[in-house]
C-alpha atoms as a PDB file:
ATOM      1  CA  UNK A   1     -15.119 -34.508  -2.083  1.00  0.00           C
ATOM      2  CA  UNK A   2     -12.415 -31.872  -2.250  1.00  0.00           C
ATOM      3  CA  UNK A   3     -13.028 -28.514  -3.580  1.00  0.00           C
ATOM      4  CA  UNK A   4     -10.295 -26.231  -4.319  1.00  0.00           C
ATOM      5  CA  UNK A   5     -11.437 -22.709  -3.985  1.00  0.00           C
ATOM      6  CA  UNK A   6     -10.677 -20.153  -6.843  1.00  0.00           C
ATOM      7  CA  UNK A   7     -10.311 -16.208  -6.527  1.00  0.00           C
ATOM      8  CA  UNK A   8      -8.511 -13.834  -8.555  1.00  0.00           C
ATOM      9  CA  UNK A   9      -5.330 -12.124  -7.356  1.00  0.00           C
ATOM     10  CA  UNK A  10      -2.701 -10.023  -8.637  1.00  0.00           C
ATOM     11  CA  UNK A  11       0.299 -10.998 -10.019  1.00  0.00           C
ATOM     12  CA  UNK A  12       3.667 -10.241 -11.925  1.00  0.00           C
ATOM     13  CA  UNK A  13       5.676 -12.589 -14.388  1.00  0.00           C
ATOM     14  CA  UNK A  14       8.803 -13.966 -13.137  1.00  0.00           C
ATOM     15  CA  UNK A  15       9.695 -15.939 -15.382  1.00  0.00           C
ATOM     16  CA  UNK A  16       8.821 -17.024 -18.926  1.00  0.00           C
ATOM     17  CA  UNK A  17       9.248 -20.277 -20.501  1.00  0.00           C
ATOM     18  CA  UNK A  18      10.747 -21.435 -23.930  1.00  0.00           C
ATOM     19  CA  UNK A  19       8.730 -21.793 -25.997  1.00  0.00           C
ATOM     20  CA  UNK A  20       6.707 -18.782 -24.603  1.00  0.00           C
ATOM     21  CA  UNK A  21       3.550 -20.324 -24.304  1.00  0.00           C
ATOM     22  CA  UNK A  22       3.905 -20.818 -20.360  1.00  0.00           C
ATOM     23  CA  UNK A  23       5.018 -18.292 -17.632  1.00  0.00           C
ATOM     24  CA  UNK A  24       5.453 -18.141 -13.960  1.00  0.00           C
ATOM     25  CA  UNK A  25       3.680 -15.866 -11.827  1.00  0.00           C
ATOM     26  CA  UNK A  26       4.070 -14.551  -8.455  1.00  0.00           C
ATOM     27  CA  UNK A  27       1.271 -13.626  -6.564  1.00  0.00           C
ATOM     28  CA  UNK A  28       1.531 -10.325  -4.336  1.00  0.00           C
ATOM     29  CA  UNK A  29       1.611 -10.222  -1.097  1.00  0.00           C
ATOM     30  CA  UNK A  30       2.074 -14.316  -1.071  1.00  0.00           C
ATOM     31  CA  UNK A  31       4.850 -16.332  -0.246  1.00  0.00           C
ATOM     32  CA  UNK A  32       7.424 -18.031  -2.992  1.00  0.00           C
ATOM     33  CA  UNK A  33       5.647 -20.786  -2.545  1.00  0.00           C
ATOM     34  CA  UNK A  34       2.633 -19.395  -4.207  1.00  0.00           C
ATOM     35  CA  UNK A  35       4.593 -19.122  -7.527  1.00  0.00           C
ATOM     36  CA  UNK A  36       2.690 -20.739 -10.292  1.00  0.00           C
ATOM     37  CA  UNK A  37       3.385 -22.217 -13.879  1.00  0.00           C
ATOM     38  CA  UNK A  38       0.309 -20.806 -16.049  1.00  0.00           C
ATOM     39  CA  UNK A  39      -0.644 -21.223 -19.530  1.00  0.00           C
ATOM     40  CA  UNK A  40      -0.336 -18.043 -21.706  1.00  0.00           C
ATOM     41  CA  UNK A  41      -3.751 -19.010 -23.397  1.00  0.00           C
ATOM     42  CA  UNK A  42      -5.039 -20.793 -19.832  1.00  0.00           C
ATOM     43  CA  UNK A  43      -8.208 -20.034 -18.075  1.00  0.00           C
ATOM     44  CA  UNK A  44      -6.635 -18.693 -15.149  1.00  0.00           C
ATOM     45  CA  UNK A  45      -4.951 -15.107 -16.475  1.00  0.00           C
ATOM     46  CA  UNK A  46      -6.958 -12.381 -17.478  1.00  0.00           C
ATOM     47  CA  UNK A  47      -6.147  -8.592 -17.910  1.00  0.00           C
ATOM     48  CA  UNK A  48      -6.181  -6.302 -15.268  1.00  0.00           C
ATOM     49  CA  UNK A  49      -9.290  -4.878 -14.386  1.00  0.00           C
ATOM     50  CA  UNK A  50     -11.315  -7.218 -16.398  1.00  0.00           C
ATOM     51  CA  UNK A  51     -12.535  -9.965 -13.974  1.00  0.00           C
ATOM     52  CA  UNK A  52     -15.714  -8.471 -12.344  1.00  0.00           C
ATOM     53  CA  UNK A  53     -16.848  -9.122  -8.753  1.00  0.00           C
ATOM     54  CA  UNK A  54     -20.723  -7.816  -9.556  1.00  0.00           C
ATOM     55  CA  UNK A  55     -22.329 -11.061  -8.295  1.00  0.00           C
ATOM     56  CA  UNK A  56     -25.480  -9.657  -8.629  1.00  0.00           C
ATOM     57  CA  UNK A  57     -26.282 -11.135 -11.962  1.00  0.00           C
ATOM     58  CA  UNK A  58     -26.750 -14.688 -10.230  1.00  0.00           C
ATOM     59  CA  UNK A  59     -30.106 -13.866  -9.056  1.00  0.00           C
ATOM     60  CA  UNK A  60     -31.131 -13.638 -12.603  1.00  0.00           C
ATOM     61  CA  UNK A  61     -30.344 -16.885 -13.776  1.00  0.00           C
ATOM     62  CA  UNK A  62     -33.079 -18.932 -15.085  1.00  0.00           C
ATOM     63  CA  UNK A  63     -33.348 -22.535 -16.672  1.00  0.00           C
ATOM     64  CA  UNK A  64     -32.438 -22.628 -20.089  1.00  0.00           C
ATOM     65  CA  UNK A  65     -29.389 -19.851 -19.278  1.00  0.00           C
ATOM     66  CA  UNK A  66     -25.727 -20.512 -20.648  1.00  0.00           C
ATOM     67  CA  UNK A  67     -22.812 -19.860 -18.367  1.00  0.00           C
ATOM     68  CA  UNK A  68     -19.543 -20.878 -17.509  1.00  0.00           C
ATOM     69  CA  UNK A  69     -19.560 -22.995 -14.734  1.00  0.00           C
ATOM     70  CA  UNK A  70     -15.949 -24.573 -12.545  1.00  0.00           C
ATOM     71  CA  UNK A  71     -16.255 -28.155 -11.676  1.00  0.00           C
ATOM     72  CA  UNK A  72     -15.544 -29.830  -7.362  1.00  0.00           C
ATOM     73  CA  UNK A  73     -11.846 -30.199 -10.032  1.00  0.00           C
ATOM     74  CA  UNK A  74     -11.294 -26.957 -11.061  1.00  0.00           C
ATOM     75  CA  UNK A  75     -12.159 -27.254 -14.393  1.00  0.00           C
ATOM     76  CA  UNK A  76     -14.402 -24.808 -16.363  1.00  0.00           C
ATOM     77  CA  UNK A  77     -17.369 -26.244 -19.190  1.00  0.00           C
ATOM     78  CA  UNK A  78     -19.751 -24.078 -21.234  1.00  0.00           C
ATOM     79  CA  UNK A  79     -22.949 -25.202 -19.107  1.00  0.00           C
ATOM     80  CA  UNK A  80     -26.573 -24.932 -19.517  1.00  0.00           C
ATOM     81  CA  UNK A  81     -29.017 -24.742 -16.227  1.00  0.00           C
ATOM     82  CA  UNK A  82     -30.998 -27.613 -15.970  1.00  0.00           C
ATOM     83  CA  UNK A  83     -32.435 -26.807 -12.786  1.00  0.00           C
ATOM     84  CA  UNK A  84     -32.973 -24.222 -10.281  1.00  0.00           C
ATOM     85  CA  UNK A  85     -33.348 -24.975  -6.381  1.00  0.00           C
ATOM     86  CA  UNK A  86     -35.301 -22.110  -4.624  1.00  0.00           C
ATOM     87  CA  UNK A  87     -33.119 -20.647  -1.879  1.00  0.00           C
ATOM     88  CA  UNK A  88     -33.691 -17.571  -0.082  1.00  0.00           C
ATOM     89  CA  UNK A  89     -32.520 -14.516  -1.651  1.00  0.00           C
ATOM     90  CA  UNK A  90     -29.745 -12.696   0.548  1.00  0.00           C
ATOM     91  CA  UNK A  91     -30.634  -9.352   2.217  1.00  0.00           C
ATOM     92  CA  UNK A  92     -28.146  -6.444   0.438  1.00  0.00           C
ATOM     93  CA  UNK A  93     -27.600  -3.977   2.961  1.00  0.00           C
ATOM     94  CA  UNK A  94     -26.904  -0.669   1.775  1.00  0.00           C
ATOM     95  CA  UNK A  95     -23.986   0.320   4.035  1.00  0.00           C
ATOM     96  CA  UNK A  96     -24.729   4.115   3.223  1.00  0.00           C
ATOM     97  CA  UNK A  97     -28.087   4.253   4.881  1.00  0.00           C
ATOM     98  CA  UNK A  98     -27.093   2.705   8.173  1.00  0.00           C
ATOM     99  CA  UNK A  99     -27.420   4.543  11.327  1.00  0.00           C
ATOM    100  CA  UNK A 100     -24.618   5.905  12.465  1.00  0.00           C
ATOM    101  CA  UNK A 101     -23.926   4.841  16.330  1.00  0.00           C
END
């Protein structure tokens, strides 16, 4: 199985479509190749400074919890948790109170 991995990026508009419900995007810092058609009401756009990368709210889920959750395709469902598997919970390491070599 095949998993495409998803992160968010920046990006400008190159080019919009008629009608102007699509758009290409170029990514910074990417190649040409990297230019993508997106939907204007799609999943994968959001406005800057909105997407969040405080992960820390995954150690609170529970079953019973409603999320979003992106399928091995790359497609996003309102999901409920069925299940939880106990894994260890990740050390944080507060860089701050390090010793200083």
């Amino acid at each position: 199985m095949t998993y495409k991995i998803s992160h968010w990026a920046p990006a400008r508009v190159t080019q919009v479509m008629d009608p102007p419900d699509q758009f290409y995007v170029a990514f910074d810092n990417e190649p040409s190749t990297s230019h993508r058609l997106l939907q204007r009401l799609g999943t994968d756009i959001a406005y800057p400074g909105s997407f969040t990368d405080d992960f820390e709210w995954r150690y609170s889920i529970k079953t019973g919890d409603l999320l979003d959750a992106l399928d091995s395709e790359a497609i996003w469902y309102k999901s409920t948790v069925l299940d939880m598997k106990s894994q260890p919970q990740p050390q944080i390491i507060d860089e701050e109170a390090m010793p200083v070599n």
